[in-house]
C-alpha atoms as a PDB file:
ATOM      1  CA  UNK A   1     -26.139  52.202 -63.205  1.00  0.00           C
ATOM      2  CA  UNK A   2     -24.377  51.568 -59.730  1.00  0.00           C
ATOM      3  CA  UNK A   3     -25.900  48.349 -59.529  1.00  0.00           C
ATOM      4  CA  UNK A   4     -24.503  46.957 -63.366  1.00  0.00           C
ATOM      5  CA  UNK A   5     -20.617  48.480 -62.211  1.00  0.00           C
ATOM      6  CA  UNK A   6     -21.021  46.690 -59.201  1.00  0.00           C
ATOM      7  CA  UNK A   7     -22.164  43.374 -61.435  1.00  0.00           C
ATOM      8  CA  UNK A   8     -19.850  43.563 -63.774  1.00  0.00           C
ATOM      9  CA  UNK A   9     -16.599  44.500 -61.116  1.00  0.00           C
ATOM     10  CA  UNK A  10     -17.875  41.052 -59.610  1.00  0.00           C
ATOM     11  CA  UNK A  11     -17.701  39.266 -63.368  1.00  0.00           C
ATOM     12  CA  UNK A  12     -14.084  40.759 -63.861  1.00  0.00           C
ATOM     13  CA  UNK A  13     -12.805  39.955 -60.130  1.00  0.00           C
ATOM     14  CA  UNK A  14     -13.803  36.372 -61.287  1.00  0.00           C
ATOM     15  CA  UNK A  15     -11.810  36.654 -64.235  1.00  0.00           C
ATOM     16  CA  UNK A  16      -9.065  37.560 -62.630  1.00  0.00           C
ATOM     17  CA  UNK A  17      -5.853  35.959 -61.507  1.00  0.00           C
ATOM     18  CA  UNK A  18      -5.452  37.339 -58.405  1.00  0.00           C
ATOM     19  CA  UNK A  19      -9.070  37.775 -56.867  1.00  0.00           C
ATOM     20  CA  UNK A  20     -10.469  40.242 -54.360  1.00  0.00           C
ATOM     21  CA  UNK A  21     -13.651  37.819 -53.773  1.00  0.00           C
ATOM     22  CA  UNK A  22     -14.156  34.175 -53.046  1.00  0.00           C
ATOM     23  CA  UNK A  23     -14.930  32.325 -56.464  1.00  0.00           C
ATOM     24  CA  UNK A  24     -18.771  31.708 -55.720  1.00  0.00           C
ATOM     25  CA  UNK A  25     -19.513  35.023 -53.838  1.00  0.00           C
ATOM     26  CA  UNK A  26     -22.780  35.160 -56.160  1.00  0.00           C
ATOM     27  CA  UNK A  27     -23.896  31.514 -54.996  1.00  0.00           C
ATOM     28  CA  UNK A  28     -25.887  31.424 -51.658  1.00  0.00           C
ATOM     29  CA  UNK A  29     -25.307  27.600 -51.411  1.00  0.00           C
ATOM     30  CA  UNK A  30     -22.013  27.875 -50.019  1.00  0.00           C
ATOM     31  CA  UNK A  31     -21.933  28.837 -45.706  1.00  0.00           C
ATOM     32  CA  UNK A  32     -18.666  31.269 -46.129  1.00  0.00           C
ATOM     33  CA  UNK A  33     -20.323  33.534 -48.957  1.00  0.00           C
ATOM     34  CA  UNK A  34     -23.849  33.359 -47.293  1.00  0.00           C
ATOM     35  CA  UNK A  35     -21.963  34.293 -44.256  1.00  0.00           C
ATOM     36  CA  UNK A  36     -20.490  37.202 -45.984  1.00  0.00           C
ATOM     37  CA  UNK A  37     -23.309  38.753 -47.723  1.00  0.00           C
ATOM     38  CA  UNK A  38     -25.044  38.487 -44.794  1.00  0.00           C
ATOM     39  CA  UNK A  39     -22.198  40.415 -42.914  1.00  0.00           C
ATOM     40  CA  UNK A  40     -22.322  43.039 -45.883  1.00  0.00           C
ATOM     41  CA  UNK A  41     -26.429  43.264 -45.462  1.00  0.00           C
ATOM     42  CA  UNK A  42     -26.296  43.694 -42.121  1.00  0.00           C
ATOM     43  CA  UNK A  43     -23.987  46.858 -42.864  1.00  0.00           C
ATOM     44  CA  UNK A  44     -26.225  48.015 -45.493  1.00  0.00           C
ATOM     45  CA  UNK A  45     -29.285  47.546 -43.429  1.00  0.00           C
ATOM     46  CA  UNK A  46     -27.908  49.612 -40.432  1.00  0.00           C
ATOM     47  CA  UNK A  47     -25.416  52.123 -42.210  1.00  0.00           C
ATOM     48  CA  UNK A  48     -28.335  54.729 -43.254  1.00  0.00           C
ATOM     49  CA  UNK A  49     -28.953  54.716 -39.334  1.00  0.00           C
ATOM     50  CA  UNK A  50     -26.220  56.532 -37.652  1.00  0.00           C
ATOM     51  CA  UNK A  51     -25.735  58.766 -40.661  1.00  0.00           C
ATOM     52  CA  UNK A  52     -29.502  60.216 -40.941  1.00  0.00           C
ATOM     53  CA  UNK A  53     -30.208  60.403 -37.276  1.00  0.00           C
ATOM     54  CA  UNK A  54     -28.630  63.664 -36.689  1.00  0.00           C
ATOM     55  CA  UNK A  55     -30.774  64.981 -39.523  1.00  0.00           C
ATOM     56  CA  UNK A  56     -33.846  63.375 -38.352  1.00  0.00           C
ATOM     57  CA  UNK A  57     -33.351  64.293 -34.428  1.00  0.00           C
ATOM     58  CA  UNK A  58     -32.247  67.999 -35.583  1.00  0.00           C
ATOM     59  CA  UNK A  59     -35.159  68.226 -37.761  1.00  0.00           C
ATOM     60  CA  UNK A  60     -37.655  66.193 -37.167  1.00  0.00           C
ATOM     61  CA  UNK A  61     -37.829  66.973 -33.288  1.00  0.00           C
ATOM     62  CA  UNK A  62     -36.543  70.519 -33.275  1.00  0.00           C
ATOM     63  CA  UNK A  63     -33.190  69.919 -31.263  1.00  0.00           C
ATOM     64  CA  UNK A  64     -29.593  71.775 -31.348  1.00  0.00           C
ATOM     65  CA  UNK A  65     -27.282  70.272 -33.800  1.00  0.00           C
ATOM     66  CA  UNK A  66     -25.180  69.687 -30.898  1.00  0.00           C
ATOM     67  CA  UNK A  67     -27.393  67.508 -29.092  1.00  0.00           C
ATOM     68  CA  UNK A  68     -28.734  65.657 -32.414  1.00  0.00           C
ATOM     69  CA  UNK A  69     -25.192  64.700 -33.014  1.00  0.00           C
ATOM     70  CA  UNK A  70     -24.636  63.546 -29.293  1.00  0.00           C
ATOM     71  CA  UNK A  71     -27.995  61.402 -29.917  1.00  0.00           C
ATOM     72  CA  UNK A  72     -26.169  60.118 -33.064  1.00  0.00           C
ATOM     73  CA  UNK A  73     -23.392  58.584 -31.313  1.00  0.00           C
ATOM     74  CA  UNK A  74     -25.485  56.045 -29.344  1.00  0.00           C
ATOM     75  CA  UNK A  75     -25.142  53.559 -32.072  1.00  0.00           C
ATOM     76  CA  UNK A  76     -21.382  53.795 -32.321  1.00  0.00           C
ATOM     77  CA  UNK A  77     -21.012  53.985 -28.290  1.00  0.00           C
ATOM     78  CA  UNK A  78     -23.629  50.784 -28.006  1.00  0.00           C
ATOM     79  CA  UNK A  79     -21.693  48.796 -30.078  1.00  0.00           C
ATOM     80  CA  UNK A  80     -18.501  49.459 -28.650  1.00  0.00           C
ATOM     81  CA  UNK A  81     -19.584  48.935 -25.444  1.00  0.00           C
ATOM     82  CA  UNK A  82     -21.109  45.064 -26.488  1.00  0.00           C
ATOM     83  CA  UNK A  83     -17.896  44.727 -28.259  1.00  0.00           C
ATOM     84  CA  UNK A  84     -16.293  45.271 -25.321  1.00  0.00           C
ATOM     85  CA  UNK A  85     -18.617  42.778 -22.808  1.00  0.00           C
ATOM     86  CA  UNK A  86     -18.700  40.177 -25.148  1.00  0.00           C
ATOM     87  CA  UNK A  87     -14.771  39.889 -26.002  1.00  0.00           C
ATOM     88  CA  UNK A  88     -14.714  38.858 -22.562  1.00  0.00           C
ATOM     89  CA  UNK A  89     -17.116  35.664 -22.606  1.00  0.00           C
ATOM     90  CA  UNK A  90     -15.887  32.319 -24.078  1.00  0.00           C
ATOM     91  CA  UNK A  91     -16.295  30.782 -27.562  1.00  0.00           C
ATOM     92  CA  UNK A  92     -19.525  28.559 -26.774  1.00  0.00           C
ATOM     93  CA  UNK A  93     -21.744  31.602 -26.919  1.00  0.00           C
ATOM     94  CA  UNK A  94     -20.697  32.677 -30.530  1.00  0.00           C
ATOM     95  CA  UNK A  95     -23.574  30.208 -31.969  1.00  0.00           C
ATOM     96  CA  UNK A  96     -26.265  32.265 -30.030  1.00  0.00           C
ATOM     97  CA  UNK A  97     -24.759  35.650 -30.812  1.00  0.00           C
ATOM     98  CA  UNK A  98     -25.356  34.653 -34.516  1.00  0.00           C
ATOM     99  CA  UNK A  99     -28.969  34.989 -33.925  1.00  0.00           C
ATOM    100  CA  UNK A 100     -29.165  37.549 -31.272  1.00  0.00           C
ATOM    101  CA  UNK A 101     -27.117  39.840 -33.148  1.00  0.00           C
ATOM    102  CA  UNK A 102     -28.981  40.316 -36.129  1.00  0.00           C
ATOM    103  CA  UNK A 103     -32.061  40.269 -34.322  1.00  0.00           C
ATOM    104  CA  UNK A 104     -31.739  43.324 -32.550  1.00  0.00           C
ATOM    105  CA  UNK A 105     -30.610  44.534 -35.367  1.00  0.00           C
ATOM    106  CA  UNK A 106     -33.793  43.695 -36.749  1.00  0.00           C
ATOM    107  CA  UNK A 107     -35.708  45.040 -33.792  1.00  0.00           C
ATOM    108  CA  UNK A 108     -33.701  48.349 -33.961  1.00  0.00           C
ATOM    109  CA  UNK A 109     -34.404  49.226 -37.390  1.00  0.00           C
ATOM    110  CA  UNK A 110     -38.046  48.339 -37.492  1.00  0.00           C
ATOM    111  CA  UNK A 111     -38.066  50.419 -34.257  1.00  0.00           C
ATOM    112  CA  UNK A 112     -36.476  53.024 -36.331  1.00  0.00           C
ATOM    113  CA  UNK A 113     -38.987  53.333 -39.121  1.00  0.00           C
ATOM    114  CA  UNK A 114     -41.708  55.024 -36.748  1.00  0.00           C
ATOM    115  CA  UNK A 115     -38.943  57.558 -35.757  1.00  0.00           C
ATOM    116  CA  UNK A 116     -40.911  60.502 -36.125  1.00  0.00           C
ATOM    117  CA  UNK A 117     -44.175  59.152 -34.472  1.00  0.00           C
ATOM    118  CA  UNK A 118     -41.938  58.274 -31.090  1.00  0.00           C
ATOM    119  CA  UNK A 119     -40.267  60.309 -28.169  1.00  0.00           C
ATOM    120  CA  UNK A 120     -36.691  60.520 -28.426  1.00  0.00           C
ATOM    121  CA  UNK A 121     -35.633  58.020 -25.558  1.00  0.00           C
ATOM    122  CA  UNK A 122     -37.752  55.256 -27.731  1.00  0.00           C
ATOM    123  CA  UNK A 123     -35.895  56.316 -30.292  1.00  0.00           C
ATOM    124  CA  UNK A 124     -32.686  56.161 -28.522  1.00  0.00           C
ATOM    125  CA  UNK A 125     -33.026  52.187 -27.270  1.00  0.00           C
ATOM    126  CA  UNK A 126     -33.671  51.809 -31.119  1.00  0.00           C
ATOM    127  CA  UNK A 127     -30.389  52.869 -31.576  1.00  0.00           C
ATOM    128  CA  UNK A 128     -29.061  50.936 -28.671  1.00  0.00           C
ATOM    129  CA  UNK A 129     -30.179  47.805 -30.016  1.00  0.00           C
ATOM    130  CA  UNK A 130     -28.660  48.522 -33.294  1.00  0.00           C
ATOM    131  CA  UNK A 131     -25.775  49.071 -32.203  1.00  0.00           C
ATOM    132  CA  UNK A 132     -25.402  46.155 -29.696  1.00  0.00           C
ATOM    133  CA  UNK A 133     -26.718  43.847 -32.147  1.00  0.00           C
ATOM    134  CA  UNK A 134     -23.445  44.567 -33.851  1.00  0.00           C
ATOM    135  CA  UNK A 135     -21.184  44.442 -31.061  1.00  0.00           C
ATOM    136  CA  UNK A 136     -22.945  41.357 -30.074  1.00  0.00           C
ATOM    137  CA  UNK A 137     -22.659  39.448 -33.403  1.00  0.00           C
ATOM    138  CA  UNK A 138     -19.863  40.981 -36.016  1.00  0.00           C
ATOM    139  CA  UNK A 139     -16.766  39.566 -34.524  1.00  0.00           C
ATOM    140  CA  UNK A 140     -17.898  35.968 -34.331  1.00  0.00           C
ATOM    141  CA  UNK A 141     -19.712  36.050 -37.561  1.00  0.00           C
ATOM    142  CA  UNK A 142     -16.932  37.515 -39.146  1.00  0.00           C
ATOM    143  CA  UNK A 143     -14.832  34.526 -37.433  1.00  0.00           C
ATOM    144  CA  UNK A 144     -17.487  32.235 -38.561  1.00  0.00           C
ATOM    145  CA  UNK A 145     -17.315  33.520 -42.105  1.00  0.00           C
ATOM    146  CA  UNK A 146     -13.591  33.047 -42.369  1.00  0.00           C
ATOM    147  CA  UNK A 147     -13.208  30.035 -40.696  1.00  0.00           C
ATOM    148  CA  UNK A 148     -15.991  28.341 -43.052  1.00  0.00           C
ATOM    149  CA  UNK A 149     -14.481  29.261 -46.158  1.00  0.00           C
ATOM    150  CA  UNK A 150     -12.156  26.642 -47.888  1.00  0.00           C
ATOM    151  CA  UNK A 151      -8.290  26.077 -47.064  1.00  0.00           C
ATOM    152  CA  UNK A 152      -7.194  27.682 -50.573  1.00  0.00           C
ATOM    153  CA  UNK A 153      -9.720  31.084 -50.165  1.00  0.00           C
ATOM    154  CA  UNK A 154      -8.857  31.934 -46.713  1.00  0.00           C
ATOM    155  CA  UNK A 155      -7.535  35.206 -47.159  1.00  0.00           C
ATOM    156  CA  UNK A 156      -9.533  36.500 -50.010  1.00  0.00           C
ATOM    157  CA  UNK A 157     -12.528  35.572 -47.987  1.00  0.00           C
ATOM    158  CA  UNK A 158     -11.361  37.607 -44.703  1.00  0.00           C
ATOM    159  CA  UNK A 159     -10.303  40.244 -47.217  1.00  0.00           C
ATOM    160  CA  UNK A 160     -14.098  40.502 -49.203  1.00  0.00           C
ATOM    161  CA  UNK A 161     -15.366  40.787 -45.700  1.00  0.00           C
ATOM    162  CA  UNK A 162     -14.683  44.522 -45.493  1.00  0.00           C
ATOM    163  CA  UNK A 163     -14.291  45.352 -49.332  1.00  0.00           C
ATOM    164  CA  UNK A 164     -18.006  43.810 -49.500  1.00  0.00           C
ATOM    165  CA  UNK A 165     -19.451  45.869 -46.241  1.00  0.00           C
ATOM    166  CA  UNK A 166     -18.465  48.877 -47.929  1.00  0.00           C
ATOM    167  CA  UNK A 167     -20.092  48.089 -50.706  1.00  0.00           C
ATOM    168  CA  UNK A 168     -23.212  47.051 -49.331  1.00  0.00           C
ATOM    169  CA  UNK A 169     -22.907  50.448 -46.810  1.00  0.00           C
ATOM    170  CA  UNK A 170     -23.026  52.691 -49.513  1.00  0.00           C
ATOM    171  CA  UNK A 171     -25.686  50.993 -50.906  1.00  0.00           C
ATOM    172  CA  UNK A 172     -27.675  51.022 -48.012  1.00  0.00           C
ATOM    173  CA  UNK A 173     -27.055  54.571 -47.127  1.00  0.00           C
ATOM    174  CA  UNK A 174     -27.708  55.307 -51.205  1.00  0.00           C
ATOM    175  CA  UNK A 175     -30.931  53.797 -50.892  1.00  0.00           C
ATOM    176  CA  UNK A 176     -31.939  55.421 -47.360  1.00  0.00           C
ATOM    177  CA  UNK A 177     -31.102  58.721 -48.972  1.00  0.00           C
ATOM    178  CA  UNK A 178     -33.714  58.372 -51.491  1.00  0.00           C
ATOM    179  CA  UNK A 179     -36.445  57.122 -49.425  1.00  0.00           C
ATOM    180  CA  UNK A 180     -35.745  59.979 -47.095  1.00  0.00           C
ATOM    181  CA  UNK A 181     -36.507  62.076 -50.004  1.00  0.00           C
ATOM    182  CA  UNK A 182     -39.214  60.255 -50.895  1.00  0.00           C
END
């Protein structure tokens, strides 16, 4: 049912006059709307993450609820702290950070899927690399994104970006929460 509202808010925001998303967000042919589903999978991918690790660290190795939600924070702290580093390098390593990025995204949440099988300090460079694969990647893809998109869709491309990570967050942490309970 979430999935057809989401369809058919996409088929009226095409409709419209004044548009929330770029006019071929559904086609994958074009770089600026590949770039920003991308940016909105990477959120769905990695939003389940930070929000079920308290539950899992609590639970699933027996800690205080203090200490599973200091574990929790390594994701947010990680990519803050890449954020940080990389702000400070110049422009000609944005093309590389496009692949690293996701990739230790990647590497984090496949790390992640054995989280009950490894100690916690595994599971805490898991989160580590999530989150730096974030801090690594999301400003320049987000620049990339924006700065690929035509002339005349310039600003309802940079404002999809967020409006379409949302989306794709809640999906993400939607469909975490049922395989949890799976």
């Amino acid at each position: 049912l979430s999935l057809a509202l989401i369809a058919l808010c996409f088929r009226l925001d095409r409709m419209s006059a004044a548009r929330l998303f770029p006019t071929h967000l559904l086609s994958l042919r074009d770089p600026s709307t590949l770039g920003i589903w991308i940016l909105g999978l990477m959120f769905g991918a990695e939003a389940a993450a930070p929000l079920y690790i308290a539950y899992f660290v609590q639970i699933g190795h027996g800690t205080s609820v203090f200490f599973a939600g200091q574990f929790a924070a390594i994701t947010a702290f990680s990519w803050s702290m890449t954020s940080i580093y990389i702000s400070r390098t110049d422009k000609s390593a944005a093309r590389s950070m496009l692949i690293v990025g996701p990739g230790l995204l990647t590497l984090g949440l496949a790390a992640l899927m054995f989280w009950h099988e490894m100690p916690l300090y595994i599971s805490a460079f898991a989160l580590i690399s999530l989150g730096s694969g974030f801090g690594l990647s999301y400003s320049f893809f987000t620049e990339y994104v924006i700065g690929l998109s035509p002339d005349t869709e310039r600003d309802v491309t940079a404002g999809a970006v967020p409006t379409l990570e949302n989306v794709c967050s809640a999906m993400g942490t939607a469909l975490a929460g049922l395989l949890g309970n799976a």
